[in-house]
PDB file of N, CA and C in Angstrom:
ATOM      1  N   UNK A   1      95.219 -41.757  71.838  1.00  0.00           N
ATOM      2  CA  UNK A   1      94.060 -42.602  71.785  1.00  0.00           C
ATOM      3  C   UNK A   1      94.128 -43.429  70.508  1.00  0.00           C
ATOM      4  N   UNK A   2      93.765 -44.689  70.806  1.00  0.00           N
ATOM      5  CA  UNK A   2      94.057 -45.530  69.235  1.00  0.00           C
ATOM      6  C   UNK A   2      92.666 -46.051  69.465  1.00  0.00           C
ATOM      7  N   UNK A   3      91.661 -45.585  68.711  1.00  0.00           N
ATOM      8  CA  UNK A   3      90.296 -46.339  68.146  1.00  0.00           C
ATOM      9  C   UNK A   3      90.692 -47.767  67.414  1.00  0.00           C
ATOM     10  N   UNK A   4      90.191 -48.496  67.265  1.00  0.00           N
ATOM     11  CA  UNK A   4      90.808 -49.720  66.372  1.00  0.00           C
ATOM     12  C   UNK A   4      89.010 -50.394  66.012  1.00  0.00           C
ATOM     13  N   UNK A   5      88.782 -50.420  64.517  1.00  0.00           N
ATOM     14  CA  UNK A   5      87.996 -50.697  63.827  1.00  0.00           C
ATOM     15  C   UNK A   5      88.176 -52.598  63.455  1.00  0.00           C
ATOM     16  N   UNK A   6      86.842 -52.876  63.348  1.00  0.00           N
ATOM     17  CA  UNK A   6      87.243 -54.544  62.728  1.00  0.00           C
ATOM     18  C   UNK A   6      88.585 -54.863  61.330  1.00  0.00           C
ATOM     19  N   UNK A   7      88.849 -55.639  61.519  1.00  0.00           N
ATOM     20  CA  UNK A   7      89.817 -55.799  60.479  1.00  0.00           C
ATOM     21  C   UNK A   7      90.347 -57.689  60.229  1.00  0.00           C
ATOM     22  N   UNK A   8      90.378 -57.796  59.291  1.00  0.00           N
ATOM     23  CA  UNK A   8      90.543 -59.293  58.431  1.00  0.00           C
ATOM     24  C   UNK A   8      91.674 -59.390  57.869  1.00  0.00           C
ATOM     25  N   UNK A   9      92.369 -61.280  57.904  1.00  0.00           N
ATOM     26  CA  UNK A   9      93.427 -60.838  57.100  1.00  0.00           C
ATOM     27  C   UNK A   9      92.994 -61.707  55.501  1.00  0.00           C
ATOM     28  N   UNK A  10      93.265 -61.440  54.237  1.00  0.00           N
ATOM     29  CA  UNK A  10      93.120 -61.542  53.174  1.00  0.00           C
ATOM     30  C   UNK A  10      94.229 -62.932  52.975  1.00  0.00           C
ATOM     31  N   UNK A  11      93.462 -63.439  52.117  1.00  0.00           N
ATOM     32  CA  UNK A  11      95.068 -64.754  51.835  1.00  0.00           C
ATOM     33  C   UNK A  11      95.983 -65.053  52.880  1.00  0.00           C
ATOM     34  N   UNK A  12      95.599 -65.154  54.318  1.00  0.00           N
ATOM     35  CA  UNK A  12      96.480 -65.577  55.181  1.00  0.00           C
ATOM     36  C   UNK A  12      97.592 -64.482  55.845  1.00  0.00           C
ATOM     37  N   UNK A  13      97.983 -63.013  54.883  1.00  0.00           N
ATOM     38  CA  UNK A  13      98.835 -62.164  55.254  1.00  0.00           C
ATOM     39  C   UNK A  13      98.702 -60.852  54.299  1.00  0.00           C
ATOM     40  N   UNK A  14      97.375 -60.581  54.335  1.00  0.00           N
ATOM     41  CA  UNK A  14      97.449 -59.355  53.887  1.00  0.00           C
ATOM     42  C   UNK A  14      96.593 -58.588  54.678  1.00  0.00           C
ATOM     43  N   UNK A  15      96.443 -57.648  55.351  1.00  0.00           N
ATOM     44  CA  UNK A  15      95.732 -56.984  56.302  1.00  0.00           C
ATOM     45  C   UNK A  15      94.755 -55.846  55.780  1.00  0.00           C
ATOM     46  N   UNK A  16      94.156 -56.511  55.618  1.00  0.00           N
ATOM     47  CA  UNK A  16      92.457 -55.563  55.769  1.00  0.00           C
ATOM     48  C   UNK A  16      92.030 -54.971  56.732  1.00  0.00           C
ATOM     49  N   UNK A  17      92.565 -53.515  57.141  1.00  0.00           N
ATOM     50  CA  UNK A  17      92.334 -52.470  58.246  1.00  0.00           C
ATOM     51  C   UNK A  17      93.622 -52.212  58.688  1.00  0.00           C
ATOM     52  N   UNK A  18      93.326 -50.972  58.788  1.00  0.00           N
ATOM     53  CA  UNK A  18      94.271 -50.013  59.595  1.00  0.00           C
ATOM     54  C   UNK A  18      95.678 -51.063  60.638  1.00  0.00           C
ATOM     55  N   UNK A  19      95.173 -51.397  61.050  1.00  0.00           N
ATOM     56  CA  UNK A  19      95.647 -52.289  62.146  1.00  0.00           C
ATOM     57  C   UNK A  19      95.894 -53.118  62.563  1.00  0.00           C
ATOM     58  N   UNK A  20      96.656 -54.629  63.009  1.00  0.00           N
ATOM     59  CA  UNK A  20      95.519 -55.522  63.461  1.00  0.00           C
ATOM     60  C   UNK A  20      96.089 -55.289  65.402  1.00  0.00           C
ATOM     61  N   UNK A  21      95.697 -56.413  66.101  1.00  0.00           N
ATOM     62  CA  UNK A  21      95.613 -56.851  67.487  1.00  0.00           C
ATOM     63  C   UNK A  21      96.883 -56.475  67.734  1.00  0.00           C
ATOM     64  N   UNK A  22      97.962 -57.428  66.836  1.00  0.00           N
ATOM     65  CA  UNK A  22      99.132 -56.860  67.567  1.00  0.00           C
ATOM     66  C   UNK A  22      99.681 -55.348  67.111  1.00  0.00           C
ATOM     67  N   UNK A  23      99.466 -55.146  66.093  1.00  0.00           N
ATOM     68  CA  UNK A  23      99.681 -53.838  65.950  1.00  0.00           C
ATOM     69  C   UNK A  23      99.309 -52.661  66.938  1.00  0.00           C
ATOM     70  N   UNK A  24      97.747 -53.228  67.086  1.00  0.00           N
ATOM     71  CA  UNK A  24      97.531 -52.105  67.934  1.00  0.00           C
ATOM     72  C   UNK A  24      98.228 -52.073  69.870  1.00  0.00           C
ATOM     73  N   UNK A  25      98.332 -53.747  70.112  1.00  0.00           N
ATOM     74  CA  UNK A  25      98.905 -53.527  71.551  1.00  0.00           C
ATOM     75  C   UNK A  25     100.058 -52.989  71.212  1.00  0.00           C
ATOM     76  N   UNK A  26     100.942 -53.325  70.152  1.00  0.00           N
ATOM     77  CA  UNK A  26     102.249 -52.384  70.698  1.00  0.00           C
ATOM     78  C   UNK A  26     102.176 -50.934  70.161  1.00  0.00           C
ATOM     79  N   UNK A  27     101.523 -50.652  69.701  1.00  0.00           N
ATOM     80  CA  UNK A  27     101.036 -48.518  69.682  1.00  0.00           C
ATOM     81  C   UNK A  27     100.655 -48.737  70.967  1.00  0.00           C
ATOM     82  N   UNK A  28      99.795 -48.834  71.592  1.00  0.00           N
ATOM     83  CA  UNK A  28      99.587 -49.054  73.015  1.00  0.00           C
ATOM     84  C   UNK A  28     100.575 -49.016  74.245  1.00  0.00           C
ATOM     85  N   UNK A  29     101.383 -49.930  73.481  1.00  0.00           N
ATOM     86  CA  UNK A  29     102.925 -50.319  75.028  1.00  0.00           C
ATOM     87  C   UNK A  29     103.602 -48.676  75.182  1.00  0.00           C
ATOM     88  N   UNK A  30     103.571 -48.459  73.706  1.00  0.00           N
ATOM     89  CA  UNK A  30     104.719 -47.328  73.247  1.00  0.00           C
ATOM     90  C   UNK A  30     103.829 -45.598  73.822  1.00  0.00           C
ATOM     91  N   UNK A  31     102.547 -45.981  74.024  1.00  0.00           N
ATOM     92  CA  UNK A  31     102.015 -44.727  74.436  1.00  0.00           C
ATOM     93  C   UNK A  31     102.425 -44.357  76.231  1.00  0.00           C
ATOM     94  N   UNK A  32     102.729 -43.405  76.687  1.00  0.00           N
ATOM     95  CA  UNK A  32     102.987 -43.220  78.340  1.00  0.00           C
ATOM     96  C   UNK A  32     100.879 -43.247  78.763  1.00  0.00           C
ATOM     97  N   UNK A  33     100.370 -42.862  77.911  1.00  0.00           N
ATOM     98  CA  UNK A  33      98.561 -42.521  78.511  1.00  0.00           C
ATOM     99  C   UNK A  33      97.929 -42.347  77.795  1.00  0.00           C
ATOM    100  N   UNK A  34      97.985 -43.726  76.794  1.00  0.00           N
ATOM    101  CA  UNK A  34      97.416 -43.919  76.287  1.00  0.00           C
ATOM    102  C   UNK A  34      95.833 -44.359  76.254  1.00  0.00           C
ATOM    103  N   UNK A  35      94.751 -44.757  75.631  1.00  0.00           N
ATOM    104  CA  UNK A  35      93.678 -44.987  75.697  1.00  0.00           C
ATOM    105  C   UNK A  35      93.129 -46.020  74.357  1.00  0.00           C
ATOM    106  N   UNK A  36      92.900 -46.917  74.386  1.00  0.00           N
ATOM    107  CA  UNK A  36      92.824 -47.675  73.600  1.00  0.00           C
ATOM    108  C   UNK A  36      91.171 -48.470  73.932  1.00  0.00           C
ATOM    109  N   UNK A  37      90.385 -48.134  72.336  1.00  0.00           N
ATOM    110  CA  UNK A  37      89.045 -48.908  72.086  1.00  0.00           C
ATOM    111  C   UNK A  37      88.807 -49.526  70.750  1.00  0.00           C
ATOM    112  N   UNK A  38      87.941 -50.589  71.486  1.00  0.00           N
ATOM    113  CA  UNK A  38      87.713 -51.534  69.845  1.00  0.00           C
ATOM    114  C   UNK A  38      86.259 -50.980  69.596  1.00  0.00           C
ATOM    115  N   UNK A  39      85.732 -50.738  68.358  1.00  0.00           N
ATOM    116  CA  UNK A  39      84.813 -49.816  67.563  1.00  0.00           C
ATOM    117  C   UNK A  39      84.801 -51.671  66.824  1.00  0.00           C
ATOM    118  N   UNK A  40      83.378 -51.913  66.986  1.00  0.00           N
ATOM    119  CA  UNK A  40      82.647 -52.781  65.643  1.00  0.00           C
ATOM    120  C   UNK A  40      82.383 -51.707  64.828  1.00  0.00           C
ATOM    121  N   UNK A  41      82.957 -51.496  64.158  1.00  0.00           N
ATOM    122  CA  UNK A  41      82.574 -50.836  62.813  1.00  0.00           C
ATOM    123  C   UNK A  41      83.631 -51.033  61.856  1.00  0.00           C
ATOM    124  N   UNK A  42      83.208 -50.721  60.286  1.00  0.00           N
ATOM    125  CA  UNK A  42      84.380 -50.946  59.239  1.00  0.00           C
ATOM    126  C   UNK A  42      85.610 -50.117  59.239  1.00  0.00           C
ATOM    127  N   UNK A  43      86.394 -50.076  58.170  1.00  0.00           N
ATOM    128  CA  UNK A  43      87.611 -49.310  58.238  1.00  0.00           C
ATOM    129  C   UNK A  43      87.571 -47.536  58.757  1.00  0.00           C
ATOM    130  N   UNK A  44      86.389 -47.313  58.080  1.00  0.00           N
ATOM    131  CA  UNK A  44      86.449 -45.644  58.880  1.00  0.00           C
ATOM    132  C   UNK A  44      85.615 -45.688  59.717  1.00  0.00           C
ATOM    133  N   UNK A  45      85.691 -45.645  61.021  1.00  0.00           N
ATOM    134  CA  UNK A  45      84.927 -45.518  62.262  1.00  0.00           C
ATOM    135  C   UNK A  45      83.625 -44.290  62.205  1.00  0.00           C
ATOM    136  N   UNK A  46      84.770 -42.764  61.809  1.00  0.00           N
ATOM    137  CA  UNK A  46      83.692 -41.832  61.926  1.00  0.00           C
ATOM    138  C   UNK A  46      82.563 -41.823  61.390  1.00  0.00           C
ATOM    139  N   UNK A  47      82.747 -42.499  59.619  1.00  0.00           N
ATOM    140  CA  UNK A  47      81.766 -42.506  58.943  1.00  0.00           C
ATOM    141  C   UNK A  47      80.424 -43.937  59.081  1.00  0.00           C
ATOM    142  N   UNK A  48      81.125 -44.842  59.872  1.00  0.00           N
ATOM    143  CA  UNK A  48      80.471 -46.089  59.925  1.00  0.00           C
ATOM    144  C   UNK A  48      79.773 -46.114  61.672  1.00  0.00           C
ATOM    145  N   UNK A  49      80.379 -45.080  62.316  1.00  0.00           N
ATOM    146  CA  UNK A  49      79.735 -44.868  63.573  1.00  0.00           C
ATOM    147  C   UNK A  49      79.892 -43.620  64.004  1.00  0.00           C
ATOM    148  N   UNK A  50      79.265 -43.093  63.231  1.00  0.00           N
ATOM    149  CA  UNK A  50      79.521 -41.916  63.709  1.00  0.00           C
ATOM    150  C   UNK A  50      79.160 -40.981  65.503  1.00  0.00           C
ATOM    151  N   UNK A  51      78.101 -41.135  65.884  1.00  0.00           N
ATOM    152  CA  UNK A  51      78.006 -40.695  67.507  1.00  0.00           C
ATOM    153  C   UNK A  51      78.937 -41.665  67.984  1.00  0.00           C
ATOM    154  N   UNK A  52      79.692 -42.933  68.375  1.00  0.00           N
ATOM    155  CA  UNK A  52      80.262 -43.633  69.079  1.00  0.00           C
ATOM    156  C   UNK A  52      81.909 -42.734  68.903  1.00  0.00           C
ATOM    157  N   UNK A  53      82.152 -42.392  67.450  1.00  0.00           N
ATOM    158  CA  UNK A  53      83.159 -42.109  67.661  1.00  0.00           C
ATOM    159  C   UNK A  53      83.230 -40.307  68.394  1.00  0.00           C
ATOM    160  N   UNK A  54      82.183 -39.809  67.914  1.00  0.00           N
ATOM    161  CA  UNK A  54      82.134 -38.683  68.968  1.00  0.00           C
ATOM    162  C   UNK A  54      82.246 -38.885  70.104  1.00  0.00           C
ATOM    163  N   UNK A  55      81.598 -39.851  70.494  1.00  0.00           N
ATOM    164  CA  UNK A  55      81.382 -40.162  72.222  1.00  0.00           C
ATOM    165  C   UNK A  55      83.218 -40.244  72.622  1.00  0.00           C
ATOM    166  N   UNK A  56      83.707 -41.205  72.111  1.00  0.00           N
ATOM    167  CA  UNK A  56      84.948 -41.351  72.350  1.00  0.00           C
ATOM    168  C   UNK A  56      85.894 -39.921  72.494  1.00  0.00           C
ATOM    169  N   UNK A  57      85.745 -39.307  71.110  1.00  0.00           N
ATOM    170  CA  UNK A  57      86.755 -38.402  71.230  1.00  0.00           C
ATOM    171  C   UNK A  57      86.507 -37.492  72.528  1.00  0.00           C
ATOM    172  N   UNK A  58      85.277 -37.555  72.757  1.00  0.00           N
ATOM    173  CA  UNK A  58      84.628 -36.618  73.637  1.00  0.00           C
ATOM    174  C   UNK A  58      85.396 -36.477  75.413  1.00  0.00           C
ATOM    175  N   UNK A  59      85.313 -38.013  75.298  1.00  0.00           N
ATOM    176  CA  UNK A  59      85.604 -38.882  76.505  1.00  0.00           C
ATOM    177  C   UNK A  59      87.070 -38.515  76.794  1.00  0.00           C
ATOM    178  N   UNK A  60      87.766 -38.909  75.763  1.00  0.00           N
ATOM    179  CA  UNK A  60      88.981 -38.637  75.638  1.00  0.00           C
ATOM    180  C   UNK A  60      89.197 -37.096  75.726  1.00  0.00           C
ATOM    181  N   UNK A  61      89.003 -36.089  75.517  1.00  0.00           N
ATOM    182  CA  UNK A  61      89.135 -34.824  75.602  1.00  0.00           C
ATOM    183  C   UNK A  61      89.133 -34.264  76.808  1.00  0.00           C
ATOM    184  N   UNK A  62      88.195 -34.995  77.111  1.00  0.00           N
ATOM    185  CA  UNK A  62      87.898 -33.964  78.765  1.00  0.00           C
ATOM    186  C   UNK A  62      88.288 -34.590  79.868  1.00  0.00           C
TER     187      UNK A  62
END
């Protein structure tokens, strides 16, 4: 499962967050079942949303 939080790039090429778009489709390509969600929230999801990201893991678990 790849959560993916908002993220900016700084001066044209410096990446602010975990991730960006393409990063995250190709973790994605490379997963066989995978699950992939975009979270509006800042760099740490759990702490900036916290029930959404429960909901998710939740989802994902069962």
């Amino acid at each position: 499962m790849i959560l993916q939080a908002n993220y900016s790039w700084v001066d044209g090429d410096i990446l602010n967050g975990a991730m960006s778009q393409e990063d995250a489709d190709r973790a994605m390509s490379l997963l066989a079942h995978g699950t992939y969600r975009k979270v509006d929230a800042g760099h740490v999801i759990n702490l900036d949303k916290p029930q959404e990201f429960i909901t998710a893991l939740e989802g994902f678990f069962r």
